[in-house]
PDB file of N, CA and C in Angstrom:
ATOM      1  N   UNK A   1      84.271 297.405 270.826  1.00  0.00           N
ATOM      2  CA  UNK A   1      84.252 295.966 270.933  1.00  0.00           C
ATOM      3  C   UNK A   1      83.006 295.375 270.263  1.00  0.00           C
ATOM      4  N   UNK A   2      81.631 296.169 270.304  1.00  0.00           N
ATOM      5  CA  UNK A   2      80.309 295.535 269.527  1.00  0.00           C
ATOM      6  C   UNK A   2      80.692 295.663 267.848  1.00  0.00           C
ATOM      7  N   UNK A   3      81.590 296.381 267.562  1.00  0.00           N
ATOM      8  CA  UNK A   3      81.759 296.757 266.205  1.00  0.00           C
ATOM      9  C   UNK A   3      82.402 295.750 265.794  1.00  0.00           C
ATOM     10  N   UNK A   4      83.342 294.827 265.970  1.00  0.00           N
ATOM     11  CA  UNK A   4      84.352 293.847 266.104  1.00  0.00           C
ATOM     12  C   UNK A   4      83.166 292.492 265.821  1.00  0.00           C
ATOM     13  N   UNK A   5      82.315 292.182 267.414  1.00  0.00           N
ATOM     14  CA  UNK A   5      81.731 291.406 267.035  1.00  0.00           C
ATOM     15  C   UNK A   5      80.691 290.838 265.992  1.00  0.00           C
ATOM     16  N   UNK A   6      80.089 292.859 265.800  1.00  0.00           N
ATOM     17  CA  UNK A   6      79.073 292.476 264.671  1.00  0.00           C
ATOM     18  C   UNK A   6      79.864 292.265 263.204  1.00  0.00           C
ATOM     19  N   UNK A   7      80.582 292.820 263.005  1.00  0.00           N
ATOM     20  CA  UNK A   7      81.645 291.923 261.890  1.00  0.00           C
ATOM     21  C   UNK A   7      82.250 290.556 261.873  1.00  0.00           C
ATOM     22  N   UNK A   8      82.353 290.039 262.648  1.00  0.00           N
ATOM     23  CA  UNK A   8      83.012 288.910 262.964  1.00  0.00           C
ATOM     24  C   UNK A   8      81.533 288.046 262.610  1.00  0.00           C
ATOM     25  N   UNK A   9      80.104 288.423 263.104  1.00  0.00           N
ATOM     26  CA  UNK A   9      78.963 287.543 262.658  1.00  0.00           C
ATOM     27  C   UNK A   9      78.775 287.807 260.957  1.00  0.00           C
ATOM     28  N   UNK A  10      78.957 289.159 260.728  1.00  0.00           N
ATOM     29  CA  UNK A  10      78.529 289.175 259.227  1.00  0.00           C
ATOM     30  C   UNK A  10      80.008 288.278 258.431  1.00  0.00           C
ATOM     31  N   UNK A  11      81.073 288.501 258.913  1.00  0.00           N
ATOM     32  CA  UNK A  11      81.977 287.935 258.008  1.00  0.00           C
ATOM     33  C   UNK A  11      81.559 286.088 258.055  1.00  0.00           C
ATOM     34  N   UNK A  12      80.977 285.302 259.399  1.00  0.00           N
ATOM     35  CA  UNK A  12      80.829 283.944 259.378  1.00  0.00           C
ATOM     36  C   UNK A  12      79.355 283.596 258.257  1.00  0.00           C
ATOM     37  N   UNK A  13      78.435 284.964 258.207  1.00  0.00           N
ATOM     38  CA  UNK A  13      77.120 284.496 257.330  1.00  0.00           C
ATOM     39  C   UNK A  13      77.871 284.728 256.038  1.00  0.00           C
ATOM     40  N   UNK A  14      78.898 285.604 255.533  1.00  0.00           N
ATOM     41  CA  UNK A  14      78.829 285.476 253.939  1.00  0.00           C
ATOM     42  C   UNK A  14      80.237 284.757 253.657  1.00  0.00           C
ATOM     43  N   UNK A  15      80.930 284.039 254.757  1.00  0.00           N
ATOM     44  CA  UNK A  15      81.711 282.805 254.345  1.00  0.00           C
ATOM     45  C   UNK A  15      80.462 281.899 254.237  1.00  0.00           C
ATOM     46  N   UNK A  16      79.733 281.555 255.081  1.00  0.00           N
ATOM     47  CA  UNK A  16      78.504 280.470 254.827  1.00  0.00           C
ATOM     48  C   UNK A  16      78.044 280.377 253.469  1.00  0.00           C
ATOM     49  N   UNK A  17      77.510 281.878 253.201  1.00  0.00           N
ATOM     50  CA  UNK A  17      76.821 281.861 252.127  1.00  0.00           C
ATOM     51  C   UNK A  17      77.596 281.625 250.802  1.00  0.00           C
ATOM     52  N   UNK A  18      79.204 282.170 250.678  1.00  0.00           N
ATOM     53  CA  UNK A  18      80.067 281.665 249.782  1.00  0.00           C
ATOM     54  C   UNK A  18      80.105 280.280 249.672  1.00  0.00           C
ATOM     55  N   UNK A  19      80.461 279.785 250.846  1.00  0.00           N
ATOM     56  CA  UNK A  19      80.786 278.259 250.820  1.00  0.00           C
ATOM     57  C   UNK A  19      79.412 277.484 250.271  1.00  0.00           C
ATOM     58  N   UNK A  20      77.897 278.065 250.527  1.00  0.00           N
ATOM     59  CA  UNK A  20      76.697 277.382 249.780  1.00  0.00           C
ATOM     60  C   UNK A  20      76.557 277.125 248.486  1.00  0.00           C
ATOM     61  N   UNK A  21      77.332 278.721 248.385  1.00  0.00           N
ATOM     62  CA  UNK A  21      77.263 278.693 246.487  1.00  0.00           C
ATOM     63  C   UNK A  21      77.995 278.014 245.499  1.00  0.00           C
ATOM     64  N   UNK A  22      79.370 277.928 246.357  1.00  0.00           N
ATOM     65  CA  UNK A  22      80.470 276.882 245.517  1.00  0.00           C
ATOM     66  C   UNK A  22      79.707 275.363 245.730  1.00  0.00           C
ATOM     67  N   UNK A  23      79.223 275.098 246.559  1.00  0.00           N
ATOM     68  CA  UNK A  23      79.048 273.450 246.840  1.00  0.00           C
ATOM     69  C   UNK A  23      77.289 273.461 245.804  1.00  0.00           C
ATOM     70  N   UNK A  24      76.707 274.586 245.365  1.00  0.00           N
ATOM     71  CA  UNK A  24      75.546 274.257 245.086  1.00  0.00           C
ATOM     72  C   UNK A  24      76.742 274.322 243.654  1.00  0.00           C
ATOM     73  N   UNK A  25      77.215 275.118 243.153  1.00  0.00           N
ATOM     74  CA  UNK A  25      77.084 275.237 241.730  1.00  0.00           C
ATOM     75  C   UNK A  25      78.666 273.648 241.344  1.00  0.00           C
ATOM     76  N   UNK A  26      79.330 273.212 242.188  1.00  0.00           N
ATOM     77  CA  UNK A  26      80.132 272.102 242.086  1.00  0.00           C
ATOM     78  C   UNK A  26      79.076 270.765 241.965  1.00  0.00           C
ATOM     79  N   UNK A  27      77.785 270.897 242.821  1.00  0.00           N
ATOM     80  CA  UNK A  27      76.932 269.389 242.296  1.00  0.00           C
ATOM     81  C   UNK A  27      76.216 269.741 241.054  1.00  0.00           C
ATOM     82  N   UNK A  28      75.801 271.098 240.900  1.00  0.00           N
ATOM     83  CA  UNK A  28      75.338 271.042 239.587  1.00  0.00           C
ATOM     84  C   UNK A  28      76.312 270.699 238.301  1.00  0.00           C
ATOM     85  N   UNK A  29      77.755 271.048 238.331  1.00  0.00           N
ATOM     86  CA  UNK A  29      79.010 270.808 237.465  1.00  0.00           C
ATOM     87  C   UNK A  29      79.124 268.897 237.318  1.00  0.00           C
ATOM     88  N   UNK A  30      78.772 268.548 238.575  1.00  0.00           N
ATOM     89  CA  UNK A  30      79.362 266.754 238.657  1.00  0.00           C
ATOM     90  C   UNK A  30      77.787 266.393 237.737  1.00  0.00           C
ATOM     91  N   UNK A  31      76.635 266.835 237.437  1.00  0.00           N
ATOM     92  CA  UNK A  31      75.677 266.261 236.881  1.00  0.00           C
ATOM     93  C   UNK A  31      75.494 266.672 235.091  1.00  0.00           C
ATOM     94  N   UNK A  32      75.950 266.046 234.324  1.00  0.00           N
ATOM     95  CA  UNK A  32      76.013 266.458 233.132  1.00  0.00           C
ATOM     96  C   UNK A  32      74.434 266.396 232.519  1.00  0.00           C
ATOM     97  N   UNK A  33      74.318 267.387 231.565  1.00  0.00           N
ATOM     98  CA  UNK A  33      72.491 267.841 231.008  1.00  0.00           C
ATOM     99  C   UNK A  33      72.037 266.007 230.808  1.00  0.00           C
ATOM    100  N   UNK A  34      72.899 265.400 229.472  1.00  0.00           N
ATOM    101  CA  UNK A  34      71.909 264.237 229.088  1.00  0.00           C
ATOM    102  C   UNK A  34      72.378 263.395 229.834  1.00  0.00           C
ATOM    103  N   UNK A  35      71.123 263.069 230.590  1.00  0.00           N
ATOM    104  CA  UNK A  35      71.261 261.637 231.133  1.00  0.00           C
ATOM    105  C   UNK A  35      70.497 260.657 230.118  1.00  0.00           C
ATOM    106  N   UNK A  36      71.124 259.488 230.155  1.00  0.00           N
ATOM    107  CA  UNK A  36      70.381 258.699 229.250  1.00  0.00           C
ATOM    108  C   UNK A  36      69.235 258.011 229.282  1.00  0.00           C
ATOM    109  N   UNK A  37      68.127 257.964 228.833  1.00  0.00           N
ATOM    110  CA  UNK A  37      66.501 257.344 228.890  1.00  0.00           C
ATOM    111  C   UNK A  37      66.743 256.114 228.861  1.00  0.00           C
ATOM    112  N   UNK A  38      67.329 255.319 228.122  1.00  0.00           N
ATOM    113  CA  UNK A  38      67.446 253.755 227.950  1.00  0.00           C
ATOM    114  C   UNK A  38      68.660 253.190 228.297  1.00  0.00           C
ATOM    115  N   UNK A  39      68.635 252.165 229.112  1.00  0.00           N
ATOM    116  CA  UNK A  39      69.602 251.061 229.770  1.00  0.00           C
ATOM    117  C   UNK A  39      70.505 250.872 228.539  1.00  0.00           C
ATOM    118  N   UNK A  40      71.711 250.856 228.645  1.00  0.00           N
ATOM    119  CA  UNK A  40      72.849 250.802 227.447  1.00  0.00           C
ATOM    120  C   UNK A  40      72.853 248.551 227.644  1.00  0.00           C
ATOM    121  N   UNK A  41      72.554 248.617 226.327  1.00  0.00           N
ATOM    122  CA  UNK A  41      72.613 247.339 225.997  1.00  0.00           C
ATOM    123  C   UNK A  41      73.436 246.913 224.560  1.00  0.00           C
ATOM    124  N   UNK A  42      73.944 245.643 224.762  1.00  0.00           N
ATOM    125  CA  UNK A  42      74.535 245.065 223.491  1.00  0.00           C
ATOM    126  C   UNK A  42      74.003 245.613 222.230  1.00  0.00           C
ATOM    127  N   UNK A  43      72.689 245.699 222.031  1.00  0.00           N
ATOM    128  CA  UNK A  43      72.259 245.813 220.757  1.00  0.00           C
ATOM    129  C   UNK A  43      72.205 247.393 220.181  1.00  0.00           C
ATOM    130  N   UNK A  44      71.550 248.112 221.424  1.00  0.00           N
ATOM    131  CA  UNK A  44      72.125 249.899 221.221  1.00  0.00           C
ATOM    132  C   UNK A  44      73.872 249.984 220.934  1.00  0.00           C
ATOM    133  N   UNK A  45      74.654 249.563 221.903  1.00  0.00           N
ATOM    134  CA  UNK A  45      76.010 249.778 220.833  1.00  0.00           C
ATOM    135  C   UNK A  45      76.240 249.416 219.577  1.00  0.00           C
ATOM    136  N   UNK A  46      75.740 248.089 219.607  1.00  0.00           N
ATOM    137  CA  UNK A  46      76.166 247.571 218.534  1.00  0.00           C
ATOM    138  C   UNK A  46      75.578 248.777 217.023  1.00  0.00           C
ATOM    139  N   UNK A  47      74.544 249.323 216.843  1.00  0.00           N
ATOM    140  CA  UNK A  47      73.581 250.154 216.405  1.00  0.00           C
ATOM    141  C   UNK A  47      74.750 251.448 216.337  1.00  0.00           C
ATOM    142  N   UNK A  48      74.945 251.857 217.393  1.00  0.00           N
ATOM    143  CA  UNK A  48      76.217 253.019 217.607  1.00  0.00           C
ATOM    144  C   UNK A  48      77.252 252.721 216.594  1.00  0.00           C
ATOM    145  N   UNK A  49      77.717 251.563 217.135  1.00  0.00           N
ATOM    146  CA  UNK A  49      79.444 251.084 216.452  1.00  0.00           C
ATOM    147  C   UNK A  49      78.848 251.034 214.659  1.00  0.00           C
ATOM    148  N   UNK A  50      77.958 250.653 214.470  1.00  0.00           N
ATOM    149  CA  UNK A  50      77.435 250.197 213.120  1.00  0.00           C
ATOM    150  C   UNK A  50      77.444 251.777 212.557  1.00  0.00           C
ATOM    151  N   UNK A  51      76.584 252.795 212.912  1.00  0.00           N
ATOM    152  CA  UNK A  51      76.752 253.958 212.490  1.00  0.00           C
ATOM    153  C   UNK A  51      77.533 254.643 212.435  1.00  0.00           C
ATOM    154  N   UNK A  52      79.019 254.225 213.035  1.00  0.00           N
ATOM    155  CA  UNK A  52      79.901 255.353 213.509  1.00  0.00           C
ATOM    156  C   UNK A  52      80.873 254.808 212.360  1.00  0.00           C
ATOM    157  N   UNK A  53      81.389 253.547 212.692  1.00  0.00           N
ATOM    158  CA  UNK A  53      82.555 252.544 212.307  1.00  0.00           C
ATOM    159  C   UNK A  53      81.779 251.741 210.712  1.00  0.00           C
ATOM    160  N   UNK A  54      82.800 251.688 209.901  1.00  0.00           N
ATOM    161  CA  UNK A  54      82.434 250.089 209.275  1.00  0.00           C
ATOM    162  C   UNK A  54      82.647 248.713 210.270  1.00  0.00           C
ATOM    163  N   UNK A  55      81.859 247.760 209.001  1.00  0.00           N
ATOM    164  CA  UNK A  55      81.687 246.445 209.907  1.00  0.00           C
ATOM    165  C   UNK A  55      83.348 245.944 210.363  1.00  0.00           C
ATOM    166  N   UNK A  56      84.112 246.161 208.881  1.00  0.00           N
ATOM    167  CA  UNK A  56      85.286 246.111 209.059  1.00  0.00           C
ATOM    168  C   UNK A  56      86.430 247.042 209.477  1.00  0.00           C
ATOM    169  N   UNK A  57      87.289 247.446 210.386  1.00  0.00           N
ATOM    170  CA  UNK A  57      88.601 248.548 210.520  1.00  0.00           C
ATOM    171  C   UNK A  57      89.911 247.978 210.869  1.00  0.00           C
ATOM    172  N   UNK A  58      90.491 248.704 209.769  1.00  0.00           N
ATOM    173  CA  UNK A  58      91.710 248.079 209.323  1.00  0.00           C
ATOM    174  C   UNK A  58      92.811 248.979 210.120  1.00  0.00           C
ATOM    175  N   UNK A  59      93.891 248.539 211.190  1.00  0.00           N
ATOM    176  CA  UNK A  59      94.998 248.861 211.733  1.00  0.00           C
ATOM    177  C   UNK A  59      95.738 248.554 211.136  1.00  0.00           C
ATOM    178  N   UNK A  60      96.542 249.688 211.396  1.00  0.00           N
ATOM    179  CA  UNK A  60      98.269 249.429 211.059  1.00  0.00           C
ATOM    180  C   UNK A  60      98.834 247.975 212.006  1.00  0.00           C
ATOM    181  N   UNK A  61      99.950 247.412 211.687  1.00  0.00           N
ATOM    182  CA  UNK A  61     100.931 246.442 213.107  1.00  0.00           C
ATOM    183  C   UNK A  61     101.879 247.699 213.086  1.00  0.00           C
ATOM    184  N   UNK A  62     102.889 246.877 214.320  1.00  0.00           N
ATOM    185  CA  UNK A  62     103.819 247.671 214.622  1.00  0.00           C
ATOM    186  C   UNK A  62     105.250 247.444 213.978  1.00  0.00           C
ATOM    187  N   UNK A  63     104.792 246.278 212.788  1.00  0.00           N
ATOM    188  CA  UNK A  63     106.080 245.657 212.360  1.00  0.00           C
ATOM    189  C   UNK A  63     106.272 246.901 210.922  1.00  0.00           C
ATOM    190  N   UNK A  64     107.631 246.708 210.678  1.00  0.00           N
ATOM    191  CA  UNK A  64     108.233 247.321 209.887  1.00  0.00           C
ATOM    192  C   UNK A  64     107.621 248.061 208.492  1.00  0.00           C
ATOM    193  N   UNK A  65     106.691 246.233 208.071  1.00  0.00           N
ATOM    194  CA  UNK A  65     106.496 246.454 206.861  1.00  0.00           C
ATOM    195  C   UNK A  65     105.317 247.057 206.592  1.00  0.00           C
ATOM    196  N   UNK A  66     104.356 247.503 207.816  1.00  0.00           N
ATOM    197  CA  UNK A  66     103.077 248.585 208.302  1.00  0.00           C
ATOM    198  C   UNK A  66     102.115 248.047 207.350  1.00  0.00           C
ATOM    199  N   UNK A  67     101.968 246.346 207.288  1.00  0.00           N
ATOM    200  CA  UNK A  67     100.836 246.342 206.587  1.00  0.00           C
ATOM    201  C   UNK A  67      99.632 246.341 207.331  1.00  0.00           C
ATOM    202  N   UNK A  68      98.459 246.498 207.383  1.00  0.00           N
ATOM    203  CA  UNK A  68      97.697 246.616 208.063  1.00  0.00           C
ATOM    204  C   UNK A  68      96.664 245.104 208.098  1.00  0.00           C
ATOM    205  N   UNK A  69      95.896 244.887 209.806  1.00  0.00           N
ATOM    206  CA  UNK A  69      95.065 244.081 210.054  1.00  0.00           C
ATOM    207  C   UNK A  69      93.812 244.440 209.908  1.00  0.00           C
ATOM    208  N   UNK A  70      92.838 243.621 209.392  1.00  0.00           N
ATOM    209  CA  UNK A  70      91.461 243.292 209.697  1.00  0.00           C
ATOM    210  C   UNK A  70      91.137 243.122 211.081  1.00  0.00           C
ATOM    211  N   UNK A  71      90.517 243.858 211.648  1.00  0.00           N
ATOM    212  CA  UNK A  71      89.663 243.353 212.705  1.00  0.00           C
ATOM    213  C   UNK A  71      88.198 244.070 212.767  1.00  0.00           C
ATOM    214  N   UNK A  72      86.955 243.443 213.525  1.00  0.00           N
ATOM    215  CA  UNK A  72      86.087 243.415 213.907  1.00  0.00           C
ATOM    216  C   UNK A  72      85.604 242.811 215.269  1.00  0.00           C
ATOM    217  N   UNK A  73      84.579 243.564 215.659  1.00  0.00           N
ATOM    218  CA  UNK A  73      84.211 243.193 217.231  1.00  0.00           C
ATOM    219  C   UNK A  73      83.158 241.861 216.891  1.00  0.00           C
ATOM    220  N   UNK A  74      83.012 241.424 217.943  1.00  0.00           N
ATOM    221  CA  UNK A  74      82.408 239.430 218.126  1.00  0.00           C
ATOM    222  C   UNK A  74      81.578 240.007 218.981  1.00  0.00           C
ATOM    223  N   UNK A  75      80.290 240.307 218.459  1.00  0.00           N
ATOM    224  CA  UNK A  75      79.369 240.527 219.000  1.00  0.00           C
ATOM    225  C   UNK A  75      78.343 239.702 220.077  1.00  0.00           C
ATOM    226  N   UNK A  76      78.887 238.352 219.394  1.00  0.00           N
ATOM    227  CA  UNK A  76      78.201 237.129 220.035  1.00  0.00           C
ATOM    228  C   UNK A  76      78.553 237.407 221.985  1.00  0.00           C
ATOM    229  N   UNK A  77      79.779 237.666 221.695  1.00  0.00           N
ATOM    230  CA  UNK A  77      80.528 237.589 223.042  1.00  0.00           C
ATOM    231  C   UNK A  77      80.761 239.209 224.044  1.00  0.00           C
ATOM    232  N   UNK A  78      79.928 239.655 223.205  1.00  0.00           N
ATOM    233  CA  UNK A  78      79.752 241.254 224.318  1.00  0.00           C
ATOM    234  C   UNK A  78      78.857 241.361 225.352  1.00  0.00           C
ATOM    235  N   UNK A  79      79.633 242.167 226.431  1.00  0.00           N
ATOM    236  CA  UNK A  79      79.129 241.844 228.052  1.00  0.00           C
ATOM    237  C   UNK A  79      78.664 243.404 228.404  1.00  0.00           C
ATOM    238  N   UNK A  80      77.931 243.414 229.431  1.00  0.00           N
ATOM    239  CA  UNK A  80      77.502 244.960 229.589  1.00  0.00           C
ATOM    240  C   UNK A  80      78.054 245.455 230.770  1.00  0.00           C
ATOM    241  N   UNK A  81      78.288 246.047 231.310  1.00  0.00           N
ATOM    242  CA  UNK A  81      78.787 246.072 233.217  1.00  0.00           C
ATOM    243  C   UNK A  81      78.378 247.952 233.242  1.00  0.00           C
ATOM    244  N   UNK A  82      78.509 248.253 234.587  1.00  0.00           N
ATOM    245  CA  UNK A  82      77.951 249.358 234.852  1.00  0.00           C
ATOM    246  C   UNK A  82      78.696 249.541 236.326  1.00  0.00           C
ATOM    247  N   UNK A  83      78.991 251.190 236.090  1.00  0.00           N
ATOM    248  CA  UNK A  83      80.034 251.277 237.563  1.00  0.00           C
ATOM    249  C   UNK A  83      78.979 252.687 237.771  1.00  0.00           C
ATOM    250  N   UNK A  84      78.548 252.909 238.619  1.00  0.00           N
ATOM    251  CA  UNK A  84      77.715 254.337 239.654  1.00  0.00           C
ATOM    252  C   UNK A  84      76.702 254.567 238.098  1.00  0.00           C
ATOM    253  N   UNK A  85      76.742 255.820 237.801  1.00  0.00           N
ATOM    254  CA  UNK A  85      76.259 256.436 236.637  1.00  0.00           C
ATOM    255  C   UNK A  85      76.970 255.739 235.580  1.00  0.00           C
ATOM    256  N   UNK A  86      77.825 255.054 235.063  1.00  0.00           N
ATOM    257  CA  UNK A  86      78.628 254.837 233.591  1.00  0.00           C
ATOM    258  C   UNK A  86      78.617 253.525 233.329  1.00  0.00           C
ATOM    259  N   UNK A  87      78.168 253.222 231.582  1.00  0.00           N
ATOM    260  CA  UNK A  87      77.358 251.907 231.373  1.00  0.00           C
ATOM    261  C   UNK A  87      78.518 251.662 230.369  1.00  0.00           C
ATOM    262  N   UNK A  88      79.215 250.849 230.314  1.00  0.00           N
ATOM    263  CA  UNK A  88      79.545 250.011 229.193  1.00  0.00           C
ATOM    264  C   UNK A  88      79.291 248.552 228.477  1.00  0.00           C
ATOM    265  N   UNK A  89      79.739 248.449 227.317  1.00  0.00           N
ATOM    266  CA  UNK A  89      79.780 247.045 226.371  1.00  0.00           C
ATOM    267  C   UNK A  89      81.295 246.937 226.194  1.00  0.00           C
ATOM    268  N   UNK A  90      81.746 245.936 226.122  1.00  0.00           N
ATOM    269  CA  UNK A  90      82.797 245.025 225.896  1.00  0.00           C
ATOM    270  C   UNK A  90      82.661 243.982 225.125  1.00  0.00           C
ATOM    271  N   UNK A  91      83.166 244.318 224.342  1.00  0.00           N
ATOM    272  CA  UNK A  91      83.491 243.016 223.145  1.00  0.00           C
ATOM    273  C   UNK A  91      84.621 242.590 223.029  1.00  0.00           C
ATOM    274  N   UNK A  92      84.923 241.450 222.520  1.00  0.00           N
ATOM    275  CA  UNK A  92      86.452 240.772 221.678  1.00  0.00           C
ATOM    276  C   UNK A  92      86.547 240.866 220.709  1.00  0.00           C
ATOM    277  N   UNK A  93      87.696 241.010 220.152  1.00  0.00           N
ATOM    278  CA  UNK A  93      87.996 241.438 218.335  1.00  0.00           C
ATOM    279  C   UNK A  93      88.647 240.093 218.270  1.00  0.00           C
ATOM    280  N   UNK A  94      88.184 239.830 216.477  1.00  0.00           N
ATOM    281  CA  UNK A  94      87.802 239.147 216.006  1.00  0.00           C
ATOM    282  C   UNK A  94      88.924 239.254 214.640  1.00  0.00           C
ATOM    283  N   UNK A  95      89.733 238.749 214.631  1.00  0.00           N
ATOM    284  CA  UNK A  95      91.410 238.911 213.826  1.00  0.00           C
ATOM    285  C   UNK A  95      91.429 237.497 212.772  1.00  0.00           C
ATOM    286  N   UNK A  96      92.178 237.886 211.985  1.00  0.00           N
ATOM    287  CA  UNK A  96      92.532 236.635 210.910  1.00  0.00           C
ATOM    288  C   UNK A  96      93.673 236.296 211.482  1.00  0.00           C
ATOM    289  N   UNK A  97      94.140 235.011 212.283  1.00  0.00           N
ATOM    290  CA  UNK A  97      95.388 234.552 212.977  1.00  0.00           C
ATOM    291  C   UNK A  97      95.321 235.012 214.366  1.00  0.00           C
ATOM    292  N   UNK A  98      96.719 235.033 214.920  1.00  0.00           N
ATOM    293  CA  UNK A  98      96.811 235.712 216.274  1.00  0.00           C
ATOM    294  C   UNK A  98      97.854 237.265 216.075  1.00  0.00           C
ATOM    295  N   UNK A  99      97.113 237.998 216.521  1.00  0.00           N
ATOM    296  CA  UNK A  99      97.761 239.304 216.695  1.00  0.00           C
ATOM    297  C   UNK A  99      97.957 240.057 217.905  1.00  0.00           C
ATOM    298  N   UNK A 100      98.801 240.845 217.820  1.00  0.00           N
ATOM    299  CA  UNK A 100      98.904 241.422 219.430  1.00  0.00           C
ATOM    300  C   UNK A 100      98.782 242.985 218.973  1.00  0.00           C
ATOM    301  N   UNK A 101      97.653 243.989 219.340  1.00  0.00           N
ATOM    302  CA  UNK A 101      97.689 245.519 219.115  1.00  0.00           C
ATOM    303  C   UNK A 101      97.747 246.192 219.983  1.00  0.00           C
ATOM    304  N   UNK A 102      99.480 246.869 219.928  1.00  0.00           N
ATOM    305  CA  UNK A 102      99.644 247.724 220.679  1.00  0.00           C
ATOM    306  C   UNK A 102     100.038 248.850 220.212  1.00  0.00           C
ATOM    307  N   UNK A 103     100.668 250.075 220.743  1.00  0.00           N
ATOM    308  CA  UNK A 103     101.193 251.590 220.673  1.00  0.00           C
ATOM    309  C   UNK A 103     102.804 251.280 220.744  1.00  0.00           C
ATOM    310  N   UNK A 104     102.842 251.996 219.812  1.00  0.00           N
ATOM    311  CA  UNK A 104     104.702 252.366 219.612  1.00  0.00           C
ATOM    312  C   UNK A 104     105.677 252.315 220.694  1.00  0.00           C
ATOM    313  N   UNK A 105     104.608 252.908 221.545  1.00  0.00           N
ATOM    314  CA  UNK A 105     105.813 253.154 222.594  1.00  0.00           C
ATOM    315  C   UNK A 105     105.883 252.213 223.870  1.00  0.00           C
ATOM    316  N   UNK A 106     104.459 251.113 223.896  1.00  0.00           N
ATOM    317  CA  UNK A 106     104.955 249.600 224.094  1.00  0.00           C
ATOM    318  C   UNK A 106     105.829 248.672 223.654  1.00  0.00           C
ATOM    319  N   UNK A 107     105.736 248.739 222.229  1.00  0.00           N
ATOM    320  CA  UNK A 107     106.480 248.020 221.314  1.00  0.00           C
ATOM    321  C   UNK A 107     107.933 248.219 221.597  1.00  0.00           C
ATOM    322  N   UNK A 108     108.594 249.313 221.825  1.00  0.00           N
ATOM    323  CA  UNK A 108     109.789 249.864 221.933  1.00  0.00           C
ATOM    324  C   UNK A 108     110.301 248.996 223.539  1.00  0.00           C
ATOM    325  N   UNK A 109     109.322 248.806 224.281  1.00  0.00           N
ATOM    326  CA  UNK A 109     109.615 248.418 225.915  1.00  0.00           C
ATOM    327  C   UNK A 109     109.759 246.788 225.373  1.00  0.00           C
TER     328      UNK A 109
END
């Protein structure tokens, strides 16, 4: 019967100690290496989008004749918001006329 119990204590310390190791190495997994040094602002994206993108990018429509639109982001009018850890910018695009850009398989609905 002591043989029983002293197993029954070692089996509750190395479930413990399992269960420490998954929960230590799961918060280290939820924390990614770069965190960022500087507050994400309008003018750092804008800097981003400028290096990544031209000023101008041209889409396809969804109409037949697949000619493609001009658009660009309106920088004037970009907002910043921030949810826990994750920072974004939001802008409005900035079209010749009124356009609506969607995916194929909206278009079809």
């Amino acid at each position: 019967m002591k043989h029983i119990e002293k197993w029954k204590k070692w089996r509750i310390l190395i479930y413990i100690g399992v269960l420490g190791t998954l929960l230590a190495c799961t918060e280290q997994m939820l924390h990614d290496g770069d965190t960022p040094t500087d507050e994400l602002t309008v003018s750092v994206a804008r800097e981003w989008y400028d290096s990544q993108y031209a000023p101008i990018v041209m889409t396809r429509t969804c109409e037949e004749d697949g000619k493609e639109l001009p658009v660009k982001p309106d920088w004037e009018g970009a907002k910043t918001s921030s949810w826990g850890r994750f920072e974004t910018v939001e802008t409005p695009i900035l079209t010749n006329g009124v356009h609506l850009i969607i995916d194929s398989e909206t278009a079809l609905h």
